[in-house]
Protein backbone atom coordinates (compact mmCIF):
# COMPACT_ATOMS: atom_id res chain seq x y z
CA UNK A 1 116.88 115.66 99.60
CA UNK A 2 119.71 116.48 102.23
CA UNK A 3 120.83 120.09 103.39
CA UNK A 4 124.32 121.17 104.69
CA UNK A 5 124.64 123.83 106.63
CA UNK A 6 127.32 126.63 107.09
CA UNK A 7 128.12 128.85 109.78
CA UNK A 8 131.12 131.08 111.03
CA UNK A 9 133.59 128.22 111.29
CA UNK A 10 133.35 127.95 107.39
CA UNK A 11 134.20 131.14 107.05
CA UNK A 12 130.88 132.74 106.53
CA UNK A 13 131.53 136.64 108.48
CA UNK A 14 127.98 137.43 108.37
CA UNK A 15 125.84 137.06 111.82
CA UNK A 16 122.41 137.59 110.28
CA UNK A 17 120.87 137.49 107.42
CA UNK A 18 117.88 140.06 105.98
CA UNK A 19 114.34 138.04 104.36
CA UNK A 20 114.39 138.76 100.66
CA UNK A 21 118.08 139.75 100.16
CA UNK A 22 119.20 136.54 98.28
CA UNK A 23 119.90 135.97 94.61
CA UNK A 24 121.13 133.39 92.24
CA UNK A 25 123.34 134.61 89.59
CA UNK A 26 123.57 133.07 86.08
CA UNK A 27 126.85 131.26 86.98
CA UNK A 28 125.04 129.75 89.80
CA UNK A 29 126.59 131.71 92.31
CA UNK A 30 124.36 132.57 95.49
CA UNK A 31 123.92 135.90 97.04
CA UNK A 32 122.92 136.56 100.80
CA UNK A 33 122.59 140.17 102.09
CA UNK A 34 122.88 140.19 105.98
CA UNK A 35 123.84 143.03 108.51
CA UNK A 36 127.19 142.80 108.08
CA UNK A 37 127.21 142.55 104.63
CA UNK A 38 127.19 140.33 101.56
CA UNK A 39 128.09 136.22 101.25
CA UNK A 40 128.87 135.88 97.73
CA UNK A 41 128.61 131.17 97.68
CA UNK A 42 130.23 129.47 95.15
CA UNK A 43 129.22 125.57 94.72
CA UNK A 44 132.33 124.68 93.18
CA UNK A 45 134.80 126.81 95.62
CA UNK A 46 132.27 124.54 98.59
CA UNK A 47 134.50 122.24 100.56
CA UNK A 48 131.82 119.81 102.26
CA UNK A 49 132.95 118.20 105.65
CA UNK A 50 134.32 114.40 104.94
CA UNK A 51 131.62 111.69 106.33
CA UNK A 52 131.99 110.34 110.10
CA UNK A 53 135.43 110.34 111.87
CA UNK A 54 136.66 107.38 112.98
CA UNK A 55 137.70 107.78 116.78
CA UNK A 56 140.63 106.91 118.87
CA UNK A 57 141.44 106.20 122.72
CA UNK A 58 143.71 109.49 123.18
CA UNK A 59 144.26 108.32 127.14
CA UNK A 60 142.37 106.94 130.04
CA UNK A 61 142.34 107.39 133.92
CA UNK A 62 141.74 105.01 137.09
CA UNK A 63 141.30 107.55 139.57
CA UNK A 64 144.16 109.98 139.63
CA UNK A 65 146.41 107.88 137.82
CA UNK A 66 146.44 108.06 133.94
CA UNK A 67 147.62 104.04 132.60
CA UNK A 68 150.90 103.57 131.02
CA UNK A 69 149.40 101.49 127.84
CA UNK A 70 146.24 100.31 126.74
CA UNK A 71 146.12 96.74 124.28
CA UNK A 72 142.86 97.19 122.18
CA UNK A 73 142.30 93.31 122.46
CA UNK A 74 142.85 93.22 125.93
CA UNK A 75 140.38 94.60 128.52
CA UNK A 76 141.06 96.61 130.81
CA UNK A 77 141.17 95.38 134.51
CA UNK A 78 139.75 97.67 137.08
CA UNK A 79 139.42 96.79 141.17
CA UNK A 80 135.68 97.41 143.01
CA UNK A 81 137.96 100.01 144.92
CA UNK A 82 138.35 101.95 142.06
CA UNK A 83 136.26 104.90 142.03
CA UNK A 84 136.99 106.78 139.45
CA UNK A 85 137.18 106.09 135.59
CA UNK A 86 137.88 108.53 132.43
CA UNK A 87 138.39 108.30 129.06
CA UNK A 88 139.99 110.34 126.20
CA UNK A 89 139.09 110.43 123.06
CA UNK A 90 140.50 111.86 119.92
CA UNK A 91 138.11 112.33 116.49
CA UNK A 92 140.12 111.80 112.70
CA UNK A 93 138.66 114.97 112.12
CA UNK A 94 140.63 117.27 110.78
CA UNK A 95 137.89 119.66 109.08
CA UNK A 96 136.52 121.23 111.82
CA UNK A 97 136.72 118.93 115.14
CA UNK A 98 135.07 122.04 117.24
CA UNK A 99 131.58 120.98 115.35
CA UNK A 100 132.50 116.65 116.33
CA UNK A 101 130.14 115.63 117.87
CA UNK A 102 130.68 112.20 120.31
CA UNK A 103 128.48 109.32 121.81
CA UNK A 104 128.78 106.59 124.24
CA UNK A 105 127.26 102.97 125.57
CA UNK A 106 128.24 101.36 128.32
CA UNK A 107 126.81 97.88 127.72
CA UNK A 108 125.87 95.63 130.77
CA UNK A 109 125.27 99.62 132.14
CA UNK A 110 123.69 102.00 130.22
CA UNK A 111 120.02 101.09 128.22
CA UNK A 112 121.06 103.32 125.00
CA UNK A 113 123.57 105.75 123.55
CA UNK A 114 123.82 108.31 125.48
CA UNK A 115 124.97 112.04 123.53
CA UNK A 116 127.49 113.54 124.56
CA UNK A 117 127.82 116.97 122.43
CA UNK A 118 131.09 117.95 121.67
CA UNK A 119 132.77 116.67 124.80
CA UNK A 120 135.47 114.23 123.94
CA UNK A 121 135.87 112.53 127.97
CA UNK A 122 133.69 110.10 128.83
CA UNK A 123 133.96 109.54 132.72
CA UNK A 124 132.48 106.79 135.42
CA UNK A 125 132.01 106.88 139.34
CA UNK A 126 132.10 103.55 141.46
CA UNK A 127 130.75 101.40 138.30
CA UNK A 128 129.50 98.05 140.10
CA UNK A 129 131.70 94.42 140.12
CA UNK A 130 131.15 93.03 136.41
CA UNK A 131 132.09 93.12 132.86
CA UNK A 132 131.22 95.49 130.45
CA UNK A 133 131.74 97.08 126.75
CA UNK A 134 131.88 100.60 126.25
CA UNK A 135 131.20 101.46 123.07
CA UNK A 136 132.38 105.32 121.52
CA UNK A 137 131.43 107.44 118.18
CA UNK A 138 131.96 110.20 116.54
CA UNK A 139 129.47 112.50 114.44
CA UNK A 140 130.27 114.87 111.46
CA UNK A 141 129.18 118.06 111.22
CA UNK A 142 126.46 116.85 108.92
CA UNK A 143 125.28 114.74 111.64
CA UNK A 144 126.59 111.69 110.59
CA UNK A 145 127.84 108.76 113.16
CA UNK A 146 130.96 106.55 111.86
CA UNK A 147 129.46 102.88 111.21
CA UNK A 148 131.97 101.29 113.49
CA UNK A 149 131.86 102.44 117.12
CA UNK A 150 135.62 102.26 118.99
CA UNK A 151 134.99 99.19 121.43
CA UNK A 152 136.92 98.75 125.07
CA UNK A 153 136.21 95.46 127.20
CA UNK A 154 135.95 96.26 131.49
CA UNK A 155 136.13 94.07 134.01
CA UNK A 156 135.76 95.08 137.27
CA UNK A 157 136.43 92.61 140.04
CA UNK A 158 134.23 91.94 143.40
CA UNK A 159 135.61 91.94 146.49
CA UNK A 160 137.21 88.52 147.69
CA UNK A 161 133.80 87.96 149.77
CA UNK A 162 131.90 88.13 146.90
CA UNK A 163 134.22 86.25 143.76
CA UNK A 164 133.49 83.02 142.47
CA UNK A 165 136.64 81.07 144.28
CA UNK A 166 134.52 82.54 147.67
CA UNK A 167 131.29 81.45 146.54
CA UNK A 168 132.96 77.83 145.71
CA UNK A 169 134.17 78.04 149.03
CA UNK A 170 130.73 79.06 150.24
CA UNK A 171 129.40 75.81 148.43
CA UNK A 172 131.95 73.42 149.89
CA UNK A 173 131.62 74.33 153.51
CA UNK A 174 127.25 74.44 152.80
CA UNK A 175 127.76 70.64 151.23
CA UNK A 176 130.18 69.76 153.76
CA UNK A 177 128.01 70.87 156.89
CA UNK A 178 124.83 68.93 154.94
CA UNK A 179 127.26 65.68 154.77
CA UNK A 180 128.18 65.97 158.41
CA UNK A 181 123.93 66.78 159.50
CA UNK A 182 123.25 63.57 157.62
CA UNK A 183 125.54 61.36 158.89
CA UNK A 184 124.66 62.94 162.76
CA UNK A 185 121.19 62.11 162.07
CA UNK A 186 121.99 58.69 161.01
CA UNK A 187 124.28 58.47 163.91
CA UNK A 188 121.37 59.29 166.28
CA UNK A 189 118.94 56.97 164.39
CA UNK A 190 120.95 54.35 165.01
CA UNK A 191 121.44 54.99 168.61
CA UNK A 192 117.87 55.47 169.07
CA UNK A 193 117.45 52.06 167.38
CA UNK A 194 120.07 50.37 169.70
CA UNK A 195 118.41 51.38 172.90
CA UNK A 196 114.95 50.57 171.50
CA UNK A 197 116.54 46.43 170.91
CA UNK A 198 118.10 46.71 174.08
């Protein structure tokens, strides 16, 4: 059994209702008596808010700057000297998108959804060198999150010191200064074994 309810934004004028003051008529209309008044509720004259919203990237920041475009299949590229990252979002909701309700995961960052009420901007400060997923939703009034969570791809790259091409480069010179021990060492063994003939 599932219950919707109904406040002020669906046009009910009454603030509080009184115990006991409620009646069904024999057309199946419902009666509420309340300190304001009376709610006369009508099941057929009912317009129930539509399932989940699906949600859209409205706009997004890097730092101060909002981004020209965004390419949903492409992710978006951010520098380790970036500080500063926000995102817009806009809910298909056309009922009543006061009452939407949204929710985030940064995967690779966060451990779960995290709720976010009924603010649609999402921000991050200083996220870490590495790639990540945010994942966005939107909620009905009934409570109800969209099956299908918007999905944006980060990357945000190291400093030179600390990319791969330095690490390679870290490799080299480790394998190269082993090479050039070994052959020293052989170099001095076989000294060592020429003085020890002569």
């Amino acid at each position: 059994q599932t219950f919707s309810q109904f406040g002020q934004s669906d046009g009910i004028l009454v603030r509080e209702f009184n115990h006991h003051t409620s009646l069904k008529r024999h057309n199946n209309e419902l009666i509420f008596g309340g300190i304001d008044g009376w709610t006369v509720v009508s099941a057929k004259h009912v317009t129930m808010a539509p399932a989940a919203p699906e949600l859209s990237l409205s706009s997004f920041k890097i730092g101060d700057n909002p981004a020209s475009s965004f390419m949903p299949n492409e992710p978006i590229k951010l520098s380790h000297t970036d500080h500063w990252l926000e995102f817009s979002f806009s809910s298909l909701n056309f009922y009543d998108p006061k009452q939407t309700r949204y929710s985030y995961f940064l995967k690779g960052f966060d451990p779960n959804w995290k709720d976010h009420q009924n603010q649609s901007k999402i921000s991050f400060p200083g996220l870490p060198p590495g790639r990540y997923t945010l994942m966005a939703r939107a909620a009905s009034k009934r409570g109800e999150w969209h099956t299908k969570p918007l999905s944006i791809a980060l990357i945000v790259t190291p400093p030179f010191y600390k990319s791969s091409y330095a690490y390679f480069f870290y490799m080299g010179i480790g394998v190269f200064m082993m090479v050039l021990f070994r052959r020293y060492r052989k170099t001095l063994s076989a000294e060592r074994a020429h003085y020890v003939d002569l």
